[in-house]
C-alpha atoms as a PDB file:
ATOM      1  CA  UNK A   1       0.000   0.000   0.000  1.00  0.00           C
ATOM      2  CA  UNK A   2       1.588   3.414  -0.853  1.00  0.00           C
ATOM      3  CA  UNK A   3       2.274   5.945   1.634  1.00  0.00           C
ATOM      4  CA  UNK A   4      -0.155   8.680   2.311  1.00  0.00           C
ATOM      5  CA  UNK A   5       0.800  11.786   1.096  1.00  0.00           C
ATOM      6  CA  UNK A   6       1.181  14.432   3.859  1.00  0.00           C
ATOM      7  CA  UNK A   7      -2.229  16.331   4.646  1.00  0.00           C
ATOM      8  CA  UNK A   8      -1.148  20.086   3.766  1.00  0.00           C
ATOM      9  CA  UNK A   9      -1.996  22.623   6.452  1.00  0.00           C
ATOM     10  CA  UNK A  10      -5.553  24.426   5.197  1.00  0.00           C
ATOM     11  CA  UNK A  11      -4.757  28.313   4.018  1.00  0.00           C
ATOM     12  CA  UNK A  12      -6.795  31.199   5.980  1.00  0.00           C
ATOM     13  CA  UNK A  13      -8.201  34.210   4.589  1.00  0.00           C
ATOM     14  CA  UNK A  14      -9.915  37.278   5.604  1.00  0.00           C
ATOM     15  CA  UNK A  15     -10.221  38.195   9.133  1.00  0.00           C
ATOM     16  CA  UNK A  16      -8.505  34.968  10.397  1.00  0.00           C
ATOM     17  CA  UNK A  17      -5.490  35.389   8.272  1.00  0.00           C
ATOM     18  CA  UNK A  18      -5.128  39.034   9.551  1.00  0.00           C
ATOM     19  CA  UNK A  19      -4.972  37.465  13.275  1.00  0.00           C
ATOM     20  CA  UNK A  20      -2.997  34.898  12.912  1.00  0.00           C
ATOM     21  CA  UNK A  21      -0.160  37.029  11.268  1.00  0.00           C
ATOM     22  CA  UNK A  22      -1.039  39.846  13.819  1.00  0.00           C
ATOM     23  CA  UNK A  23      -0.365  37.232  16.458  1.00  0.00           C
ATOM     24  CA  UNK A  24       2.842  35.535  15.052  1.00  0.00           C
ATOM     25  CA  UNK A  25       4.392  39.143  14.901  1.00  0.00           C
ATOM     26  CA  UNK A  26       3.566  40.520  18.163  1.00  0.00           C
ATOM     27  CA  UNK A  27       5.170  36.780  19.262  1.00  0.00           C
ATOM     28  CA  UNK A  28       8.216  37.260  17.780  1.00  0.00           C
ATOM     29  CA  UNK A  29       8.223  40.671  17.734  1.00  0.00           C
ATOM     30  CA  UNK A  30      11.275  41.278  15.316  1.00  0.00           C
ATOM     31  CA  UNK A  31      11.134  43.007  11.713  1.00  0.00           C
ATOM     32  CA  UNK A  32      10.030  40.605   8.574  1.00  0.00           C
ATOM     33  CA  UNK A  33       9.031  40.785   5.290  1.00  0.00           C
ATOM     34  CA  UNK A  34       5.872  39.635   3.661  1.00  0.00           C
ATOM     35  CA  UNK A  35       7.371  36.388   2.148  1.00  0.00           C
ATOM     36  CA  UNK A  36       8.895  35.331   5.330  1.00  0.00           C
ATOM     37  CA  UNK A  37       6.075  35.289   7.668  1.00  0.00           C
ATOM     38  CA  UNK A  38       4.199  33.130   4.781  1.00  0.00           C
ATOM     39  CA  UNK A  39       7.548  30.908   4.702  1.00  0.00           C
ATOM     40  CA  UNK A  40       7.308  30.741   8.624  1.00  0.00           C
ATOM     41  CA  UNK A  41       3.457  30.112   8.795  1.00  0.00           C
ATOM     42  CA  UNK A  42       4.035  27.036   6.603  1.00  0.00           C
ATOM     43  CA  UNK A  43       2.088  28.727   3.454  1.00  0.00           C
ATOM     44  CA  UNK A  44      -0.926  28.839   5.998  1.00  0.00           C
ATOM     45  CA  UNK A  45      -0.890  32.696   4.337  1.00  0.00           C
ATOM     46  CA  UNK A  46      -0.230  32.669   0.547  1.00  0.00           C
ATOM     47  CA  UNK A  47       2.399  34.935  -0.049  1.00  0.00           C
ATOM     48  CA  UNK A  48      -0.038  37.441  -2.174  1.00  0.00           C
ATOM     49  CA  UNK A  49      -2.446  37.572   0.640  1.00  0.00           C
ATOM     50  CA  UNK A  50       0.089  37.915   3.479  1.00  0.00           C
ATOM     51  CA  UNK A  51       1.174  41.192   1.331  1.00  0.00           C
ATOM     52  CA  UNK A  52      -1.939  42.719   1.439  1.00  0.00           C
ATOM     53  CA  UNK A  53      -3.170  41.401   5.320  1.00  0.00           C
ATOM     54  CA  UNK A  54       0.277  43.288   6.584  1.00  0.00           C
ATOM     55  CA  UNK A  55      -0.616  45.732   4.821  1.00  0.00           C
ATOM     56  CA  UNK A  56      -3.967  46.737   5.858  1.00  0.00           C
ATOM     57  CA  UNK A  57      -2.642  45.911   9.602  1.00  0.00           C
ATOM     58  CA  UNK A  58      -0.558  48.877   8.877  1.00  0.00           C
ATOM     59  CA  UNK A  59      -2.859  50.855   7.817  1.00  0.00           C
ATOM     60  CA  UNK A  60      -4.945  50.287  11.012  1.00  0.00           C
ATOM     61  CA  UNK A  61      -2.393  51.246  13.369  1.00  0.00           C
ATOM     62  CA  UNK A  62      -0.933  47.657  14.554  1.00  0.00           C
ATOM     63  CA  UNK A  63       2.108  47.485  12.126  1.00  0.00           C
ATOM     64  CA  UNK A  64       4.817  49.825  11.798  1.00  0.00           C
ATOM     65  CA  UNK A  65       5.900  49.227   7.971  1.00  0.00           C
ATOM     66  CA  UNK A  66       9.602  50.804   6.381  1.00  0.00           C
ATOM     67  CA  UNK A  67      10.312  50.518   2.551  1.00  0.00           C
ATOM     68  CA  UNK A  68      13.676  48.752   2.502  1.00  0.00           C
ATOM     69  CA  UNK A  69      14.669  48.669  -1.287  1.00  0.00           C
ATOM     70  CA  UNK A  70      12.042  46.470  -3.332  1.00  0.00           C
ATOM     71  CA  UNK A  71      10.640  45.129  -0.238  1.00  0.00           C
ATOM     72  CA  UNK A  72       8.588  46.204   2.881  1.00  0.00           C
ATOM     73  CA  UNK A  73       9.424  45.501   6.418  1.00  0.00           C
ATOM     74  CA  UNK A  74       6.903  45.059   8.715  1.00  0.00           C
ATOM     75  CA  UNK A  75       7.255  44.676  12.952  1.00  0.00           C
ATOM     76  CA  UNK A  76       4.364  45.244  15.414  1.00  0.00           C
ATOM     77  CA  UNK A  77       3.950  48.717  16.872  1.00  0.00           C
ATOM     78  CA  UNK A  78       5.919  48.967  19.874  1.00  0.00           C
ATOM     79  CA  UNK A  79       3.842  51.408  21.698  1.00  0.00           C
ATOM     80  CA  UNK A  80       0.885  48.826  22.208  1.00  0.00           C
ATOM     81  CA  UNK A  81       2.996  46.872  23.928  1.00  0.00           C
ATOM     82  CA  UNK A  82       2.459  46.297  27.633  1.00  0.00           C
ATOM     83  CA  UNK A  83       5.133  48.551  29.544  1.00  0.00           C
ATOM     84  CA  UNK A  84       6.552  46.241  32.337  1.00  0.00           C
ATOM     85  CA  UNK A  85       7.167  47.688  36.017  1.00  0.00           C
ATOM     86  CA  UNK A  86      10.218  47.907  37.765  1.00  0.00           C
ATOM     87  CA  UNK A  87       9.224  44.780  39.630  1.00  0.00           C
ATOM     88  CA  UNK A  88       8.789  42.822  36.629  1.00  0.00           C
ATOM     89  CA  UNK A  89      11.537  43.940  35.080  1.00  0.00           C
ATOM     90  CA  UNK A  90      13.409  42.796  38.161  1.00  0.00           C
ATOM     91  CA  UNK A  91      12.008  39.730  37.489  1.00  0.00           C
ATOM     92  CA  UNK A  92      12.732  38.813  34.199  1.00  0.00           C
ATOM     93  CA  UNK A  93      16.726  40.180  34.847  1.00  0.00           C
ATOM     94  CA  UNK A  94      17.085  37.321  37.622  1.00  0.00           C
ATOM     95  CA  UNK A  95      14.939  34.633  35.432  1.00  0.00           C
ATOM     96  CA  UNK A  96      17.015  35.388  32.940  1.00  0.00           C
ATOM     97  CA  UNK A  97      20.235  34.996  35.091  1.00  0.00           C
ATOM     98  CA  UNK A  98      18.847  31.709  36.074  1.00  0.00           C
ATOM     99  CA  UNK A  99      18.393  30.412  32.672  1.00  0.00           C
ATOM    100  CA  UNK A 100      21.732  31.875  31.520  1.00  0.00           C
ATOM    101  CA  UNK A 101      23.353  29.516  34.176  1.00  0.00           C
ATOM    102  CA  UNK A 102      21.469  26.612  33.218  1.00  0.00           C
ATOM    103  CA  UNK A 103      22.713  26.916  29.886  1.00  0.00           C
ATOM    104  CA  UNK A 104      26.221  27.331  30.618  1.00  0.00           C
ATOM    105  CA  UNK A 105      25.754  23.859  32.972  1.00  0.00           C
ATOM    106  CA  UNK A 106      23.914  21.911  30.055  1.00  0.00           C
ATOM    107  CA  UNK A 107      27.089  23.467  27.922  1.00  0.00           C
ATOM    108  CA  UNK A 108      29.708  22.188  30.456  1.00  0.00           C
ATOM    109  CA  UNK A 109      27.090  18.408  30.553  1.00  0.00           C
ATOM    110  CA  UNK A 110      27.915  18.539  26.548  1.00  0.00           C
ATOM    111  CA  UNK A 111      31.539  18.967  26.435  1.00  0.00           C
ATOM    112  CA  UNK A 112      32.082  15.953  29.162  1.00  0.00           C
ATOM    113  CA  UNK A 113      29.698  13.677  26.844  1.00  0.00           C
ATOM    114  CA  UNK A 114      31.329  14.897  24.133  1.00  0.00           C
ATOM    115  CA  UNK A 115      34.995  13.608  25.451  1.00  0.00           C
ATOM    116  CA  UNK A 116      33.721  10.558  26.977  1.00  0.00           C
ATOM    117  CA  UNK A 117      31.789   9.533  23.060  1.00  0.00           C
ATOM    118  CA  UNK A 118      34.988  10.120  21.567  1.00  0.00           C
ATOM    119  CA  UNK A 119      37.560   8.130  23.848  1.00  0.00           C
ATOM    120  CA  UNK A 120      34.323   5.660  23.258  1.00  0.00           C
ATOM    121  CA  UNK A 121      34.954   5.876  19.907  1.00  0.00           C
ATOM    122  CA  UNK A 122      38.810   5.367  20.020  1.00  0.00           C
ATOM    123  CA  UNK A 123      38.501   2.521  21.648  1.00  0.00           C
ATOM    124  CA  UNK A 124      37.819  -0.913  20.162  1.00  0.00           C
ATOM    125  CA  UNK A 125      34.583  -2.519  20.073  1.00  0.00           C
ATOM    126  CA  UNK A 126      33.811  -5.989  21.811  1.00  0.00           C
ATOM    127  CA  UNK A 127      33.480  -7.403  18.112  1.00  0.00           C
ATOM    128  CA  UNK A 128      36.735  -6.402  16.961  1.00  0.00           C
ATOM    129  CA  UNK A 129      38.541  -7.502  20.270  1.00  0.00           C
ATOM    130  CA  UNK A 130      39.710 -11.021  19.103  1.00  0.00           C
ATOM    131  CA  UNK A 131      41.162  -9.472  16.220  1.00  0.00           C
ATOM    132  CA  UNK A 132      42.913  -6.406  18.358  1.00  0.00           C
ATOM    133  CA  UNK A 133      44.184  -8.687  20.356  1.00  0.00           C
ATOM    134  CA  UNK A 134      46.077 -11.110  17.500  1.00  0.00           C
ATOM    135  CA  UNK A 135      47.166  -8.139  16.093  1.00  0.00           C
ATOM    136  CA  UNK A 136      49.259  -7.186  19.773  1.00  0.00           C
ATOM    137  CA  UNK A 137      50.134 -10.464  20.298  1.00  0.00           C
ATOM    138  CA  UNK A 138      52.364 -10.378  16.324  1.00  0.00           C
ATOM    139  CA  UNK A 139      53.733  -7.187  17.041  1.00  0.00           C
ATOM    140  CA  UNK A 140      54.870  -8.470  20.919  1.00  0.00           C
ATOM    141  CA  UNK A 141      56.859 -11.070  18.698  1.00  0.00           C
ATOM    142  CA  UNK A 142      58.822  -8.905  16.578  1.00  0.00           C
ATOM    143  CA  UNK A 143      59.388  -7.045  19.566  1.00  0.00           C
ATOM    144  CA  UNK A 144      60.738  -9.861  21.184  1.00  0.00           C
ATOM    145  CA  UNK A 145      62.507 -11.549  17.703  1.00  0.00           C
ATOM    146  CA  UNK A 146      64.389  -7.624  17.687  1.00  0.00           C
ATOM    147  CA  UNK A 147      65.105  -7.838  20.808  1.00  0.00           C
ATOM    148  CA  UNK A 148      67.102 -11.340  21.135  1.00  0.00           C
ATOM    149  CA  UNK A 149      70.455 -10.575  19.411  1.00  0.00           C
ATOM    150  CA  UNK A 150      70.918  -7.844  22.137  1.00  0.00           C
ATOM    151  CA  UNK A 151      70.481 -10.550  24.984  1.00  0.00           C
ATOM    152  CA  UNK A 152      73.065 -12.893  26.266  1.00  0.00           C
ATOM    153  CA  UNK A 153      73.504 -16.368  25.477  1.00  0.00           C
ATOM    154  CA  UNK A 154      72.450 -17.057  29.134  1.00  0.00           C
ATOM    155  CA  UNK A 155      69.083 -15.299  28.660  1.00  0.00           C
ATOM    156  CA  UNK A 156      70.331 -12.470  30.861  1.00  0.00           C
ATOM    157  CA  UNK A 157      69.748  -9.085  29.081  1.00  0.00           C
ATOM    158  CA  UNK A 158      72.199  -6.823  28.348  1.00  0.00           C
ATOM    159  CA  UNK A 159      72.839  -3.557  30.552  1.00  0.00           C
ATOM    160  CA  UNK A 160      71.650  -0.434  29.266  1.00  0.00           C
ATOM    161  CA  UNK A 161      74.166   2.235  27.706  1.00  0.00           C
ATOM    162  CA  UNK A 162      74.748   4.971  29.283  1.00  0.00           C
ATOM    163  CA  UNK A 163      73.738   8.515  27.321  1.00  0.00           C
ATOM    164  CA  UNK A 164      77.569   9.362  27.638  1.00  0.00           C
ATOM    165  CA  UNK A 165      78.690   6.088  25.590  1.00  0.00           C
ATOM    166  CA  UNK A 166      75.550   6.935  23.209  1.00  0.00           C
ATOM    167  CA  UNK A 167      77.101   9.958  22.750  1.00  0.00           C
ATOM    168  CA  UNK A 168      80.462   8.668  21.978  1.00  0.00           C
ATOM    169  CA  UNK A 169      79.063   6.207  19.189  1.00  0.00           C
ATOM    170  CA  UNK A 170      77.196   9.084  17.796  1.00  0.00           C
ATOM    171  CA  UNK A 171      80.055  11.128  17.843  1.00  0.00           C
ATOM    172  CA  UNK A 172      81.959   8.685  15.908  1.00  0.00           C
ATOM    173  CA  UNK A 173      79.315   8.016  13.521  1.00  0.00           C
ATOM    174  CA  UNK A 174      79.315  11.295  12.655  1.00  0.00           C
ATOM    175  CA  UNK A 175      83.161  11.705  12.332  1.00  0.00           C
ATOM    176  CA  UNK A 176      83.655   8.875   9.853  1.00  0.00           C
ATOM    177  CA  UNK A 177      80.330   9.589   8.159  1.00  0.00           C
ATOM    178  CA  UNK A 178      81.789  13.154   7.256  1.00  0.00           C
ATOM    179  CA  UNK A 179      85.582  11.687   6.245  1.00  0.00           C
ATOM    180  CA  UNK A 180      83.386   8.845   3.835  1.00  0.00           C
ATOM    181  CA  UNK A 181      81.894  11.798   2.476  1.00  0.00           C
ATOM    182  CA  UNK A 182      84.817  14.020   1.698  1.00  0.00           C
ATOM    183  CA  UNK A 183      86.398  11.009  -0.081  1.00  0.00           C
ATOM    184  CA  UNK A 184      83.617  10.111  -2.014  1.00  0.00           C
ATOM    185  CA  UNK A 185      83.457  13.787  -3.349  1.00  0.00           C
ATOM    186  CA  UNK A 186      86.891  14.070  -4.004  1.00  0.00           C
ATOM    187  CA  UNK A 187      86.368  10.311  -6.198  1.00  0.00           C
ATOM    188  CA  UNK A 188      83.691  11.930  -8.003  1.00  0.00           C
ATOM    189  CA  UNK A 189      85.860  15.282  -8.621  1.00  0.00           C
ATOM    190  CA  UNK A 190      88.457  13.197  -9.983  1.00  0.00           C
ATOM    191  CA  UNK A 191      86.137  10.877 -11.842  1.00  0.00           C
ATOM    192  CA  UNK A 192      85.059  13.888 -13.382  1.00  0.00           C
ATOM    193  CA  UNK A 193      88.047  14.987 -14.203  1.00  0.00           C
ATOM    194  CA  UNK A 194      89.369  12.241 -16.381  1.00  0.00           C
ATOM    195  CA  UNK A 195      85.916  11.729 -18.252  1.00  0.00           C
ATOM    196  CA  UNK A 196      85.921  15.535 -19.291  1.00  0.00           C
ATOM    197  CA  UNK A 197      89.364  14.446 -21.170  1.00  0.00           C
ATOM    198  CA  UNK A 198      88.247  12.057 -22.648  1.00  0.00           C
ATOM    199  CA  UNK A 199      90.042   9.066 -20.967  1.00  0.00           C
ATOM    200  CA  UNK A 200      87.623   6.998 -19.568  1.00  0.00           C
ATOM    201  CA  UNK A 201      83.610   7.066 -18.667  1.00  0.00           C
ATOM    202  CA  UNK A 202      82.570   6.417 -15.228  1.00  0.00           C
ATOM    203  CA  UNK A 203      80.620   2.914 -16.062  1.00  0.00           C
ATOM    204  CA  UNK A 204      84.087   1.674 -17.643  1.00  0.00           C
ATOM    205  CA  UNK A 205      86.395   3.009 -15.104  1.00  0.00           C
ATOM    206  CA  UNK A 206      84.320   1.717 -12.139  1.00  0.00           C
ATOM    207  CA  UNK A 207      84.139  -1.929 -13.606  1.00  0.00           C
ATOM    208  CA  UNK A 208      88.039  -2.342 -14.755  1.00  0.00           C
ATOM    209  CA  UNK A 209      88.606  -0.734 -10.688  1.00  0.00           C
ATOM    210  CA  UNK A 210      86.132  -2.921  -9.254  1.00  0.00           C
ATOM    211  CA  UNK A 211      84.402  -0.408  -7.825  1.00  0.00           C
ATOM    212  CA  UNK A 212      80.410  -1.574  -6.723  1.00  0.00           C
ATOM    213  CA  UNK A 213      78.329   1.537  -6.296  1.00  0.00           C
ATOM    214  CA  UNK A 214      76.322   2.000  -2.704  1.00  0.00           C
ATOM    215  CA  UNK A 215      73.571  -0.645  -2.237  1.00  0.00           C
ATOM    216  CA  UNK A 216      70.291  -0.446  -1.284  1.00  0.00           C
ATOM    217  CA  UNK A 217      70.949  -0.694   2.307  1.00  0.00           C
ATOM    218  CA  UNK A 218      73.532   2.324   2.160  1.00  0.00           C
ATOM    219  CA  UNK A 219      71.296   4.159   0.218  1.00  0.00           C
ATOM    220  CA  UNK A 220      68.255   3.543   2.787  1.00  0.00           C
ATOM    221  CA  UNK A 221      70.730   4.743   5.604  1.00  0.00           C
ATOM    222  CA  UNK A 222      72.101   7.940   4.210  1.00  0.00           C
ATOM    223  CA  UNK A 223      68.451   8.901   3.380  1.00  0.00           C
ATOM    224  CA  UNK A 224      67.077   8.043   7.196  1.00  0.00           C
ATOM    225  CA  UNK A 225      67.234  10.002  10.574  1.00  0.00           C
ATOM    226  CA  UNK A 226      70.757   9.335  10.978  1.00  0.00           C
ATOM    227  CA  UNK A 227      72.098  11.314   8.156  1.00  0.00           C
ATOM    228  CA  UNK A 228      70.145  14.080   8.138  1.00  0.00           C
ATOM    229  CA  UNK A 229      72.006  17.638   7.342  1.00  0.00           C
ATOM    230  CA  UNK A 230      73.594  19.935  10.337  1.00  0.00           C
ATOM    231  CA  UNK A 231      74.609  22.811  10.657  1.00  0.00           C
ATOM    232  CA  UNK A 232      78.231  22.458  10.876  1.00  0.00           C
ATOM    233  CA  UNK A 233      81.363  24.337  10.077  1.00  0.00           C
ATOM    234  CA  UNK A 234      83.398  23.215   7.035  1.00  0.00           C
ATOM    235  CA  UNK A 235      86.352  22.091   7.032  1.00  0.00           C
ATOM    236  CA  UNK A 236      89.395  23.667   4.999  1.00  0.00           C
ATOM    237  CA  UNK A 237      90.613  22.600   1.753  1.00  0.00           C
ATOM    238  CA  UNK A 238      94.123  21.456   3.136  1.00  0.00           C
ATOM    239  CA  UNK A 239      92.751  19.077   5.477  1.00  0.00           C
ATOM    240  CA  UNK A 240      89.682  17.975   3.228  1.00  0.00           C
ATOM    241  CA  UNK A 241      93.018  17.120   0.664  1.00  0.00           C
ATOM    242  CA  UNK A 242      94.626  15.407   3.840  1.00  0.00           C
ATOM    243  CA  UNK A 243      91.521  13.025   4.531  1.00  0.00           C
ATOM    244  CA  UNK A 244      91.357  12.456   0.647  1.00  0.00           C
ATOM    245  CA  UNK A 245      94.768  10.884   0.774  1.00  0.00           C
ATOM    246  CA  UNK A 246      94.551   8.826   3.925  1.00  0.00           C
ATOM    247  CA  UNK A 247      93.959   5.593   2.017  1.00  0.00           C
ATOM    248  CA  UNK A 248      90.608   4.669   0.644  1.00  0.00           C
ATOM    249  CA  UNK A 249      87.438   3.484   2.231  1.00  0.00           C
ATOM    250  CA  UNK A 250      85.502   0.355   2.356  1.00  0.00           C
ATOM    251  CA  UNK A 251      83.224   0.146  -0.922  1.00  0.00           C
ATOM    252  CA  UNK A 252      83.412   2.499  -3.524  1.00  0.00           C
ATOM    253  CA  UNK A 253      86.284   4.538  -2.357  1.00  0.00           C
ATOM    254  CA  UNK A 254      88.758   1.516  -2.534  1.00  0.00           C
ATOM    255  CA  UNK A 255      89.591   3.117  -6.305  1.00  0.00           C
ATOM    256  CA  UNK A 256      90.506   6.805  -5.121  1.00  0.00           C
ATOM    257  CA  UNK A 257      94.592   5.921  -4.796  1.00  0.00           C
ATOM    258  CA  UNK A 258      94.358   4.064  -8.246  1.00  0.00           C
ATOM    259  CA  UNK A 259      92.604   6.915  -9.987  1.00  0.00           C
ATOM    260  CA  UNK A 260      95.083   9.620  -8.671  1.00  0.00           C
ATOM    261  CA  UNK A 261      97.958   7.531  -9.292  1.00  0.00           C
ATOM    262  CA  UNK A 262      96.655   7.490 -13.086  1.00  0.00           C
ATOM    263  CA  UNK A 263      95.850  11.176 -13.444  1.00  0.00           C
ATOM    264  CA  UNK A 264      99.955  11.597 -12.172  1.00  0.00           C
ATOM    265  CA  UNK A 265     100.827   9.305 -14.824  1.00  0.00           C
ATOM    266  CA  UNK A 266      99.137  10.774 -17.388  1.00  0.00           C
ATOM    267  CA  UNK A 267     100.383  14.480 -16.698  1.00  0.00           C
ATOM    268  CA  UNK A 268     103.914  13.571 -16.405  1.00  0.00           C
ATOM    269  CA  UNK A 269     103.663  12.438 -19.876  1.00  0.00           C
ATOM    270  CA  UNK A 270     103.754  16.010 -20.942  1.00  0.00           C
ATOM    271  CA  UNK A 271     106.607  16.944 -18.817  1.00  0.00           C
ATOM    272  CA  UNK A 272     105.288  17.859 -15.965  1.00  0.00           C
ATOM    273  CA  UNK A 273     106.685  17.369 -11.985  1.00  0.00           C
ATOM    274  CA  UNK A 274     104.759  14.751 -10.329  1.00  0.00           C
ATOM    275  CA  UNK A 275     104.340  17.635  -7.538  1.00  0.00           C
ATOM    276  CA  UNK A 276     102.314  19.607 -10.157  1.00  0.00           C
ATOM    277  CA  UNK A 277     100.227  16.995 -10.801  1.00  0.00           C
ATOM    278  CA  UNK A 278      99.456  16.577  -7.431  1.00  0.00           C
ATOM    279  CA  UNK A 279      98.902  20.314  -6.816  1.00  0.00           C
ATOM    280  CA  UNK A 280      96.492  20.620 -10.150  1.00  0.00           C
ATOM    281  CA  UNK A 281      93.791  18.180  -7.972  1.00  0.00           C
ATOM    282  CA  UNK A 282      93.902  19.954  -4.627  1.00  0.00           C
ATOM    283  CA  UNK A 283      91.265  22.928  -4.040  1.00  0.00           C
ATOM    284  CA  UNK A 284      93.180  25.958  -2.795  1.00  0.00           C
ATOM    285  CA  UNK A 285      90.491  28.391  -1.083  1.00  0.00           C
ATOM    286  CA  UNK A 286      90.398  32.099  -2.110  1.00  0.00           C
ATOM    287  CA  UNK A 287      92.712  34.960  -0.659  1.00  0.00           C
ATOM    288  CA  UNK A 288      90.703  37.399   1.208  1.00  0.00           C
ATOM    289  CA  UNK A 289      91.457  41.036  -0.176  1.00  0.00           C
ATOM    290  CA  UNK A 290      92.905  43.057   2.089  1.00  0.00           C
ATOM    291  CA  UNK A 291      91.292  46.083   3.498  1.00  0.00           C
ATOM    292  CA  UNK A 292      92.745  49.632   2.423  1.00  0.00           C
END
């Protein structure tokens, strides 16, 4: 059976339209428009008729009406209203201190249920408890699977560092970090170097040095927490020259000695002091100008 259709609200006319909207406006007793007491009397005054019922109210005295562009505004006449004594007045300033605080209480009610709904919310429901629960239990176990190489054979677990040797490993991370660094750069300088004349390309010169670019490990490490930039002062050309020629590092910088040892070879072909050679690599910082 289909739904019934809702019953609209039968329209007024004449003398019983004229007090209904003469009673809704002394009610609300605010400014409105024509079309919005119909809209607020659910139609029960077609618009056209609610035009001309406010109107003829005004006429007789119980509207005030002001032309406010293309439209009229119309509020009940303020002087019949009943003038209240100081008593009442009294009266209505303390009900309406009561009600105030009653509405600052319900507001204070509403923002407890409001936190307690939401850590409701947060927290599981009884449904979903077996599967919370499996999902703690797996991620106890790779707790405890990272945990075992750090433990003694014994099952006894190993004592906690102190934040002065954490300190010290940092430290030392960051000291051979930086010297991996300034080799690698002064590899790639040189690398450079003898591909822009022509001798050799890096993919060539790498695989008759044996030299195996940084896996995906290294790669995962120098892009994570640890290797993050500073703020730090550099160091001077001399010494970055210095750490260039202590001897190469593990990986890719095992060719650095070979590839120097080449470009020496190569300039001294021309005539050249193998103290030249040596010099032409090294990257001598700029004079200041002195001050007249």
């Amino acid at each position: 059976m289909p739904p019934k259709k809702d019953i609209k609200d039968k329209q007024v006319k004449g003398d019983e339209a004229e007090e209904m909207v003469l009673q809704y406006l002394k009610s609300v007793n605010r400014p409105y428009a024509s079309t919005d007491v119909s809209a607020n009397l659910k139609n029960k005054v077609p618009k056209a008729a609610a035009q001309k019922v406010m109107q003829s109210l005004a006429d007789k005295g119980t509207l005030t009406l002001k032309p406010y562009g293309k439209q009229t505004i119309f509020v009940y006449n303020q002087s019949l209203l009943p003038v209240l004594s100081p008593e009442e007045m009294k009266t209505l300033d303390e009900k309406l201190k009561e009600i105030q605080a009653e509405v600052e209480e319900k507001k204070r009610e509403l923002r407890w249920l409001e936190k307690d709904l939401s850590s409701m919310e947060s927290t599981p429901k009884t449904k979903d408890l077996p599967r919370e629960i499996e999902r703690i239990k797996s991620e106890n176990e790779a707790t405890i699977r990272l945990l075992e190489p750090f433990r003694a054979a014994g099952g006894e677990a190993a004592e906690p560092m102190s934040p002065e040797e954490i300190k010290g490993i940092d430290e030392g991370f960051a000291k051979w970090r930086k010297a991996w660094v300034d080799r690698r750069k002064v590899y790639k300088e040189l690398l450079g170097m003898l591909a822009d004349g022509g001798m050799t390309t890096d993919a060539s010169f790498e695989e008759e040095q044996g030299i195996v670019p940084d896996d995906d490990e290294c790669k995962a490490i120098e892009s994570g927490e640890f290797c993050q930039p500073k703020p730090v002062r550099r160091a001077a050309a001399p010494a970055r020259a210095a750490a260039a020629a202590a001897g190469a590092g593990a990986g890719g910088m095992a060719g650095v000695s070979a590839v120097k040892n080449s470009v020496v070879k190569r300039s001294m072909s021309g005539g050249e002091s193998q103290s030249t050679s040596q010099e032409s690599v090294e990257v001598v910082p700029k004079k200041k100008k002195a001050k007249k």
